[in-house]
PDB file of N, CA and C in Angstrom:
ATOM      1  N   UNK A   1      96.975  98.608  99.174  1.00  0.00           N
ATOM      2  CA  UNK A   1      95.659  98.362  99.732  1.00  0.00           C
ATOM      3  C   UNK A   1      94.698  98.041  98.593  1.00  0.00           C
ATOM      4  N   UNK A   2      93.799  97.554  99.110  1.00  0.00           N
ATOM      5  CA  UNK A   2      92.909  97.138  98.097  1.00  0.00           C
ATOM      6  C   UNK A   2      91.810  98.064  97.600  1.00  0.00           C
ATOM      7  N   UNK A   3      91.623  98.172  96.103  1.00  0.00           N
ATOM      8  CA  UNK A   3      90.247  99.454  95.764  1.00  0.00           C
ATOM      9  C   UNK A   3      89.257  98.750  95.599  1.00  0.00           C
ATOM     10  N   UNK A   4      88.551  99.583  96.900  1.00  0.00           N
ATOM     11  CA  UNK A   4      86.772  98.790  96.818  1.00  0.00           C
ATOM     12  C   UNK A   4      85.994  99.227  95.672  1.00  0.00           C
ATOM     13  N   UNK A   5      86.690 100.123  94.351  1.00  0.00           N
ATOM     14  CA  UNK A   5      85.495 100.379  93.334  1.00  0.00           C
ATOM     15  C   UNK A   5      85.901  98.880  92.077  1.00  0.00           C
ATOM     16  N   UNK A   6      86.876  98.218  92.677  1.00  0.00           N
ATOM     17  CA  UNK A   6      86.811  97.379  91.270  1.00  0.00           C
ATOM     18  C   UNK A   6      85.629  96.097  92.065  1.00  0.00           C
ATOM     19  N   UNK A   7      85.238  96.189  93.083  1.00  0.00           N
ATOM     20  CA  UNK A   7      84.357  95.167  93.504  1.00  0.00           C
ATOM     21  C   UNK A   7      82.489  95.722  92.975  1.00  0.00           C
ATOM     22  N   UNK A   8      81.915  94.912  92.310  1.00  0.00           N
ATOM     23  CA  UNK A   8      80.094  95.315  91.524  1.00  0.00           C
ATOM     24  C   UNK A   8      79.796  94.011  91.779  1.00  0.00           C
ATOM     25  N   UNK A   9      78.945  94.569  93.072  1.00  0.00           N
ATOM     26  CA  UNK A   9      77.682  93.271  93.486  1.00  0.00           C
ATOM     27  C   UNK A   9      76.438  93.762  92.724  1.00  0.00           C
ATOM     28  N   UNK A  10      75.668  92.717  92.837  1.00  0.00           N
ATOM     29  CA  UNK A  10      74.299  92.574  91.966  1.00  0.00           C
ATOM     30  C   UNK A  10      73.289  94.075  92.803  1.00  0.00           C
ATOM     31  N   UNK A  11      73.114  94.636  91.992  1.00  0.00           N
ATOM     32  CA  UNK A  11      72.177  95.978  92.775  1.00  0.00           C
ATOM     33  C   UNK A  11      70.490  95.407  92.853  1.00  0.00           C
ATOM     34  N   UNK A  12      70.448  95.771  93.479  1.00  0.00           N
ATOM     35  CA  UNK A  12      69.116  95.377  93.635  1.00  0.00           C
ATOM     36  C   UNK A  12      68.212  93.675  94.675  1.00  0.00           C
ATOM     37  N   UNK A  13      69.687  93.272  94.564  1.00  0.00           N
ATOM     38  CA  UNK A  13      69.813  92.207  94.893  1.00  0.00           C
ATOM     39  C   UNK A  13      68.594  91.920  96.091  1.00  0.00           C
ATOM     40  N   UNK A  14      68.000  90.793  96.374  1.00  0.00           N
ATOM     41  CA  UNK A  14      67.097  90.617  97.658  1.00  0.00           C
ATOM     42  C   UNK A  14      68.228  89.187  97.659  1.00  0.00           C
ATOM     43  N   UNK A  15      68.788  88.632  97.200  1.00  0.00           N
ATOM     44  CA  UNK A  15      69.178  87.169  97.669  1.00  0.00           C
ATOM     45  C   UNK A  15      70.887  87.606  97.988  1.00  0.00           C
ATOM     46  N   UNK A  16      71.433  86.762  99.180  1.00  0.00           N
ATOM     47  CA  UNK A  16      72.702  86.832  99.781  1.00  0.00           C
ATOM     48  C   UNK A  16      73.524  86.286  98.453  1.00  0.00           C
ATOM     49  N   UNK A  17      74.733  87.259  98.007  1.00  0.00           N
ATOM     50  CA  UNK A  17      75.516  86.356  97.190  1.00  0.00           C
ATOM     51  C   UNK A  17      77.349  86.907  97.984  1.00  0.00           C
ATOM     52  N   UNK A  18      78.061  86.635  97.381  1.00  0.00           N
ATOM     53  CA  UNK A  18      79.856  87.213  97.303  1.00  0.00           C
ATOM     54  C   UNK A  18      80.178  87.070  96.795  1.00  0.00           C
ATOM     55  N   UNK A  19      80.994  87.950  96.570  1.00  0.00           N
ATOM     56  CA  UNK A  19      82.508  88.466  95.788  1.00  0.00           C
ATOM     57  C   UNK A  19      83.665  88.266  96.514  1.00  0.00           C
ATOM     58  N   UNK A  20      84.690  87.648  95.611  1.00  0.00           N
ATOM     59  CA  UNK A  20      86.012  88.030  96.174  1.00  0.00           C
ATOM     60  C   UNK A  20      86.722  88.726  95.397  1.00  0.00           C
ATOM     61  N   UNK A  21      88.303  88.901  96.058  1.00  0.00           N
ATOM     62  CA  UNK A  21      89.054  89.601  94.974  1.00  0.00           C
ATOM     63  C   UNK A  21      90.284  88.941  95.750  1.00  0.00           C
ATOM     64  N   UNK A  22      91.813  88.669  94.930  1.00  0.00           N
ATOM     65  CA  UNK A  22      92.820  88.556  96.008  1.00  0.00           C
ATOM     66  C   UNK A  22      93.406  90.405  95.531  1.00  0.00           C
ATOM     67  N   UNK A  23      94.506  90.355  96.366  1.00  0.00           N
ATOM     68  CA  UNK A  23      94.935  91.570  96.388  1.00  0.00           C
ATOM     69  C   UNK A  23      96.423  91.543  97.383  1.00  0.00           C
ATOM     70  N   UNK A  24      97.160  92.669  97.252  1.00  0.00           N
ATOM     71  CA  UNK A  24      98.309  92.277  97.959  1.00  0.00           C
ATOM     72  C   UNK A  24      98.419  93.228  99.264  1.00  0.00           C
ATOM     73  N   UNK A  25      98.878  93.068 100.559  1.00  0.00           N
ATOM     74  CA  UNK A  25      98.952  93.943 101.424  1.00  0.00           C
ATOM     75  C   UNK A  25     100.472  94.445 102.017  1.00  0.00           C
ATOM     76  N   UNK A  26     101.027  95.193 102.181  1.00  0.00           N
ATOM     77  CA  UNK A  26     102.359  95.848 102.798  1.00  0.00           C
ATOM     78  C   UNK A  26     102.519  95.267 104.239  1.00  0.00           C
ATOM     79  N   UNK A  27     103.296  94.138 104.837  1.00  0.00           N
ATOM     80  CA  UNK A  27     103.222  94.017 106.347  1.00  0.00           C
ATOM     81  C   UNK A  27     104.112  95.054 106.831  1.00  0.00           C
ATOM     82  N   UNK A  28     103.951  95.105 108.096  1.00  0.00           N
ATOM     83  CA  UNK A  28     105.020  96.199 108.958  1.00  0.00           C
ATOM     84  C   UNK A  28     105.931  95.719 108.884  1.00  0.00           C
ATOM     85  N   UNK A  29     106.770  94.869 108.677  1.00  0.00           N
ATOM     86  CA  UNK A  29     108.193  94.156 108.781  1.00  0.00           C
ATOM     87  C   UNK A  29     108.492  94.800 107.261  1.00  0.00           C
ATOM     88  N   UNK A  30     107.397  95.294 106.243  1.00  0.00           N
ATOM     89  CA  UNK A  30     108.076  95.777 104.768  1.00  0.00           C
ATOM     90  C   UNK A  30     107.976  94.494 103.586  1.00  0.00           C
ATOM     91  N   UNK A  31     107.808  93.095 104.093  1.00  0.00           N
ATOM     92  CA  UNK A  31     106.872  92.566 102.765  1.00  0.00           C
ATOM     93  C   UNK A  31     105.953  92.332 102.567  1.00  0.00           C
ATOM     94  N   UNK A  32     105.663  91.628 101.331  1.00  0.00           N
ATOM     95  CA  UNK A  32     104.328  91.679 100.879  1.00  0.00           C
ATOM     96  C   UNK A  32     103.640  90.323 101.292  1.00  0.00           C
ATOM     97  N   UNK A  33     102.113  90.268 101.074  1.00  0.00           N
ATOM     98  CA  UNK A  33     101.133  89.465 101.363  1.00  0.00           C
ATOM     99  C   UNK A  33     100.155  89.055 100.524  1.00  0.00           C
ATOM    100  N   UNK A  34     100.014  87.926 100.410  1.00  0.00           N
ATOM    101  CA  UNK A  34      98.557  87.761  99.347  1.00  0.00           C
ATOM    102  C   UNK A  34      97.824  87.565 100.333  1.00  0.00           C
ATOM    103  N   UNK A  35      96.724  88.370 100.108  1.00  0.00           N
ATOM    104  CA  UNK A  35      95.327  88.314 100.287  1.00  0.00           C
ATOM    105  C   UNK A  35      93.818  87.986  99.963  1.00  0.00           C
ATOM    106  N   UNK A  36      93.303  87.326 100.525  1.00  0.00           N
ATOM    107  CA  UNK A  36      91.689  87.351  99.314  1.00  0.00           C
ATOM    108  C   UNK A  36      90.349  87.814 100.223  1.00  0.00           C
ATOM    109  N   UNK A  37      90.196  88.946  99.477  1.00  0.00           N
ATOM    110  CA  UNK A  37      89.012  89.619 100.442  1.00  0.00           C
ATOM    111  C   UNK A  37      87.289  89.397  99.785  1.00  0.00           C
ATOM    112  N   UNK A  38      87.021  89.023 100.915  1.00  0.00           N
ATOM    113  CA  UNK A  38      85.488  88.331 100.016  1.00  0.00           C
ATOM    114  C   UNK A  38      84.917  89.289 101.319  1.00  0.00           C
ATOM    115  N   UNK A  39      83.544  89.739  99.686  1.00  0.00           N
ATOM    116  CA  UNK A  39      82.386  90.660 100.322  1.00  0.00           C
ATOM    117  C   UNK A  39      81.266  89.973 100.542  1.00  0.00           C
ATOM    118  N   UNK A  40      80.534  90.326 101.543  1.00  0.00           N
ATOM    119  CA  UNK A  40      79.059  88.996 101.531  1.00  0.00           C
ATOM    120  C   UNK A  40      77.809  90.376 101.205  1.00  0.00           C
ATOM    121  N   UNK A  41      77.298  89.954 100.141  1.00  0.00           N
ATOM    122  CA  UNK A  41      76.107  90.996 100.037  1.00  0.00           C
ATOM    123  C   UNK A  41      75.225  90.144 100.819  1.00  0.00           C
ATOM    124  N   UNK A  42      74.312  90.900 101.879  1.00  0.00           N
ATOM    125  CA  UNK A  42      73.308  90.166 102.468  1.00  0.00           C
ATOM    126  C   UNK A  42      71.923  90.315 102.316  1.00  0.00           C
ATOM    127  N   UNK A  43      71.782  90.780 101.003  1.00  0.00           N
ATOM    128  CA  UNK A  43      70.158  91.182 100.499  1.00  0.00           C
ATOM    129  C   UNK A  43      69.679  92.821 101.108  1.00  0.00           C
ATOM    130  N   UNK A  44      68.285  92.741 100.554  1.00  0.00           N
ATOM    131  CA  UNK A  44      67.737  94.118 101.172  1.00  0.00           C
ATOM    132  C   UNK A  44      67.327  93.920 102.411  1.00  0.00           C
ATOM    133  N   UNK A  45      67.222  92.788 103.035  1.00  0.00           N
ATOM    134  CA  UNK A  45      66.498  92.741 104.103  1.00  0.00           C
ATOM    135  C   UNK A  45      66.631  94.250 105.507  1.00  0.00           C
ATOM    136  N   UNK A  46      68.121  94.222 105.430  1.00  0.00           N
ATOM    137  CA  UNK A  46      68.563  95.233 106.353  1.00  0.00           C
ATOM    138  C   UNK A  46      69.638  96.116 105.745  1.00  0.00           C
ATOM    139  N   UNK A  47      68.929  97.418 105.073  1.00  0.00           N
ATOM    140  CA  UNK A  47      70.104  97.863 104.079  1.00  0.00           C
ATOM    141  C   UNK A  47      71.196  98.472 105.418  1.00  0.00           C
ATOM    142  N   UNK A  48      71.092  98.637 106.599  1.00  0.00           N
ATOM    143  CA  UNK A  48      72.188  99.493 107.363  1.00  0.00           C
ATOM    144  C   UNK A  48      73.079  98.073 107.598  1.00  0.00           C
ATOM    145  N   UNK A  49      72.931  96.603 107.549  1.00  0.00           N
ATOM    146  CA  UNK A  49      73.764  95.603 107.905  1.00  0.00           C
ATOM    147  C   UNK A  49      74.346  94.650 106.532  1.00  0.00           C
ATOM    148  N   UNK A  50      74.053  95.391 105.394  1.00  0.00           N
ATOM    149  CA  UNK A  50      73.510  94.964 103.727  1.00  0.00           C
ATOM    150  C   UNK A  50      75.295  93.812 104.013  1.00  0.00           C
ATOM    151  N   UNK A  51      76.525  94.913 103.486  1.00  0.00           N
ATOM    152  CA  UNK A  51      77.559  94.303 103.620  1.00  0.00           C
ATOM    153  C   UNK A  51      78.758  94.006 104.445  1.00  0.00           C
ATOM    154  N   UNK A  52      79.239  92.739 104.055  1.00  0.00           N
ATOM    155  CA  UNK A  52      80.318  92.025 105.285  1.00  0.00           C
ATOM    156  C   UNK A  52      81.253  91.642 104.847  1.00  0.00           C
ATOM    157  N   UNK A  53      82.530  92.196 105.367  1.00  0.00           N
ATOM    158  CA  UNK A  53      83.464  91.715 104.861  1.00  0.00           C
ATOM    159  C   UNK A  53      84.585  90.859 105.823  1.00  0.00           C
ATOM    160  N   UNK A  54      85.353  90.108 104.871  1.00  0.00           N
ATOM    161  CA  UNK A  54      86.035  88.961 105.255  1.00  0.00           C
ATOM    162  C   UNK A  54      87.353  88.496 104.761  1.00  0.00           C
ATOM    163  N   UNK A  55      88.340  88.632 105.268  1.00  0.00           N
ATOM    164  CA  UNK A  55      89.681  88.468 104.751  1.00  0.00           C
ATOM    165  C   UNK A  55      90.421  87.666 105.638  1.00  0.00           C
ATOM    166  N   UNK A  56      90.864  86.738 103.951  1.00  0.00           N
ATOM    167  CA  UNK A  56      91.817  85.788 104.879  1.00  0.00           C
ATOM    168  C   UNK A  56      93.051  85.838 103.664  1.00  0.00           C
ATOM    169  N   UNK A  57      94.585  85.066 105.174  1.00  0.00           N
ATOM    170  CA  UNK A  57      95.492  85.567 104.240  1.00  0.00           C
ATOM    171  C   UNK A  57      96.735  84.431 104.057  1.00  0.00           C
ATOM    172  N   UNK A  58      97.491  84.583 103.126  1.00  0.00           N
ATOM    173  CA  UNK A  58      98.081  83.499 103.010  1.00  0.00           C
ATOM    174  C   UNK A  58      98.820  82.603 103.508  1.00  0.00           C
ATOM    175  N   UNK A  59      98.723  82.917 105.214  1.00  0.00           N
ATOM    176  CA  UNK A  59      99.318  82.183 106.012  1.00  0.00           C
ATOM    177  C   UNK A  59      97.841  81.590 107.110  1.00  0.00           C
ATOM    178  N   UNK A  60      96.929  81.561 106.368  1.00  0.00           N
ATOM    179  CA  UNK A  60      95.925  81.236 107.074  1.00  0.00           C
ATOM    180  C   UNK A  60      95.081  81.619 107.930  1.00  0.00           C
ATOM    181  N   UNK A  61      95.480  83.202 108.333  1.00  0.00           N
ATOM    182  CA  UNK A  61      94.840  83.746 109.253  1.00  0.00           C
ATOM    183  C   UNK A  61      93.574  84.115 108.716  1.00  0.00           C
ATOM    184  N   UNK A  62      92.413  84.566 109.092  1.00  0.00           N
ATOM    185  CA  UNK A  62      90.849  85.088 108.744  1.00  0.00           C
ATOM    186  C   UNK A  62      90.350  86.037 109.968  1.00  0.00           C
ATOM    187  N   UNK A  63      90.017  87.223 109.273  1.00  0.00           N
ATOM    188  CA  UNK A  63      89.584  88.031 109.801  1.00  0.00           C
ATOM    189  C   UNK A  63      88.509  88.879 109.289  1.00  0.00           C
ATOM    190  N   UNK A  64      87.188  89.140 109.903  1.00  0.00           N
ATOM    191  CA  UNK A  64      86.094  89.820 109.869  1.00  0.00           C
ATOM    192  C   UNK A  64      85.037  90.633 109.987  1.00  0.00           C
ATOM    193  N   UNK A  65      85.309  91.489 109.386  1.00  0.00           N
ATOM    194  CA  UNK A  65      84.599  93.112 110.029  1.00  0.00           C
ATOM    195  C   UNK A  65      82.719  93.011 110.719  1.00  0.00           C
ATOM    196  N   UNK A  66      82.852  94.644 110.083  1.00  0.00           N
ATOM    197  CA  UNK A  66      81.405  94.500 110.981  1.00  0.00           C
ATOM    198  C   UNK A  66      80.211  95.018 110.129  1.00  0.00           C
ATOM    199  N   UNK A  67      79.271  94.320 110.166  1.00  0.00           N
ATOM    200  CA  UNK A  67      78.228  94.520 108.743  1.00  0.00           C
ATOM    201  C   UNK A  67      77.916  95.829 108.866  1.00  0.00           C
ATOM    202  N   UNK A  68      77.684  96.491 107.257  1.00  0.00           N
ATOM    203  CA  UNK A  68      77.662  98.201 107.243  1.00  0.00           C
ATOM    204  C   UNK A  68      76.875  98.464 105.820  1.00  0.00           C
ATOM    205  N   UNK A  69      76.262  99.446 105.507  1.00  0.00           N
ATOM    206  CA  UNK A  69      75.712  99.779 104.855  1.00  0.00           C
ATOM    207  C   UNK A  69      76.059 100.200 103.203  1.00  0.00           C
ATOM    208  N   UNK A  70      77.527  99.972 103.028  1.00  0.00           N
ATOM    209  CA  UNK A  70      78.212  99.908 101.971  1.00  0.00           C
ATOM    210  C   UNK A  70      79.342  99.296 101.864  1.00  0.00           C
ATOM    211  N   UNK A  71      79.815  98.824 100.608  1.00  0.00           N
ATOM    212  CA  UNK A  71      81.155  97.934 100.505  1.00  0.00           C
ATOM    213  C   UNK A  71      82.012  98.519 100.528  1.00  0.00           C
ATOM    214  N   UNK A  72      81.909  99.659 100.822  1.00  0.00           N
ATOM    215  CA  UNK A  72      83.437 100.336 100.914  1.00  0.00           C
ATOM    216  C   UNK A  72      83.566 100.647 102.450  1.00  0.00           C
ATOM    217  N   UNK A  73      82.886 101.199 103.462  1.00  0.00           N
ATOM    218  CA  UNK A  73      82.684 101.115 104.458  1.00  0.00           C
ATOM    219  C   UNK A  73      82.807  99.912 105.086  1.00  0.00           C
ATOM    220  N   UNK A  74      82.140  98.307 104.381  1.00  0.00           N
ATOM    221  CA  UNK A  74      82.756  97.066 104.997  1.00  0.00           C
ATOM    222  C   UNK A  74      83.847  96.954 104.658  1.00  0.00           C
ATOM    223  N   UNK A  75      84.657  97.423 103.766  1.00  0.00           N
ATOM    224  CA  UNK A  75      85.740  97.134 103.816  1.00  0.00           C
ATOM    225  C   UNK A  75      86.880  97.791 104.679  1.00  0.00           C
ATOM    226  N   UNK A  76      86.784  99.155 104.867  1.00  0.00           N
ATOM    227  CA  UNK A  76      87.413 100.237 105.782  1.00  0.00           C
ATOM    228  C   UNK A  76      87.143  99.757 107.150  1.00  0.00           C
ATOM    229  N   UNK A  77      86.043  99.264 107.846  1.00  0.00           N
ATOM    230  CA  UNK A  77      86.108  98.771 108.823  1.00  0.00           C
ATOM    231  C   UNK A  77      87.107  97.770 109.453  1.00  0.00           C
ATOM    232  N   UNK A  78      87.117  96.887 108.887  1.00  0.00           N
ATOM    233  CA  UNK A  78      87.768  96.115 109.064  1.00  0.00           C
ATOM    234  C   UNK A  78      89.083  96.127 109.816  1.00  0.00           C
ATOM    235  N   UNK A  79      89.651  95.249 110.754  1.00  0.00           N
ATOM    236  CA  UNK A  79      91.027  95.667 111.423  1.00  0.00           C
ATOM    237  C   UNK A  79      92.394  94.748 110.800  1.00  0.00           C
ATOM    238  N   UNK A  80      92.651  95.608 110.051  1.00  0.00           N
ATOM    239  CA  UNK A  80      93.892  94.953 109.155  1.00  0.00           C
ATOM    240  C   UNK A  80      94.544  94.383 110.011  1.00  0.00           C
ATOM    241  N   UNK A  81      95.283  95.332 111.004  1.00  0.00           N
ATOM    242  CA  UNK A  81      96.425  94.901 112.225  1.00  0.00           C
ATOM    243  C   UNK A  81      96.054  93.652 112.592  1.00  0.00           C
ATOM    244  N   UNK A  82      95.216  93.090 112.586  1.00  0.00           N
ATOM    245  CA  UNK A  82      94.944  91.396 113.150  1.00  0.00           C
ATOM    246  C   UNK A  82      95.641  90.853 112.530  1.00  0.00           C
ATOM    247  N   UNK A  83      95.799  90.971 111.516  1.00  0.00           N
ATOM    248  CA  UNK A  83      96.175  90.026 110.457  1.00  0.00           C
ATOM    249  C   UNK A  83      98.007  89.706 110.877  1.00  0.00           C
ATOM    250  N   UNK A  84      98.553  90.672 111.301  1.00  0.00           N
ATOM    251  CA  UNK A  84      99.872  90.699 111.855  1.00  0.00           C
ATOM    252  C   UNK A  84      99.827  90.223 113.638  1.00  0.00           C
ATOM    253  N   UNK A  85      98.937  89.999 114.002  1.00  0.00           N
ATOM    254  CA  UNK A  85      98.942  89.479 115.393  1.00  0.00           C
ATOM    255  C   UNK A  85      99.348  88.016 115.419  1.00  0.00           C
ATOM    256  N   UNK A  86      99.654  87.402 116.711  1.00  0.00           N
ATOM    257  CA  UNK A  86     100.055  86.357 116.638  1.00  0.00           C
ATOM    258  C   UNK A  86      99.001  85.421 117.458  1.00  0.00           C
ATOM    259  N   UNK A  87      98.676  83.969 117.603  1.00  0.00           N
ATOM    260  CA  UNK A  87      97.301  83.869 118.419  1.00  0.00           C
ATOM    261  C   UNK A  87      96.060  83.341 117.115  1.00  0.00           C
TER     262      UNK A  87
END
């Protein structure tokens, strides 16, 4: 899984920027996956909706959580299992 402490957005930030990172994920079938998970900082405007996260994976799928008040929390949100769905 991926560690949300190697991801440092701009603090203080008022302007929208992102980060990505790739990273690898475990499927249920037992191999592996490249991944690239990009964070969207969305300024101060609304610190409870601040960050969003977004992962897409090397077979093309994209999937996207739900805006939250920290990057580690956008990232935990998120529903991995999509990523193994078919559709």
């Amino acid at each position: 899984m991926c560690q949300a402490e190697r991801l440092r957005c701009k603090p203080g930030s008022a302007e929208p920027n992102a980060t990505s990172f790739i990273c690898f994920r475990r499927r249920p079938e037992g191999s592996t996956e490249e991944i690239t998970v990009y964070v969207l900082d969305r300024g101060l405007q609304d610190p409870a909706t601040r960050y969003l996260c977004e992962v897409r994976s090397e077979n093309g799928k994209r999937i996207v959580g739900t805006p939250c008040e920290s990057v580690e929390k956008a990232i935990s949100v998120v529903q991995w299992d999509d990523l193994d769905r078919d559709g």
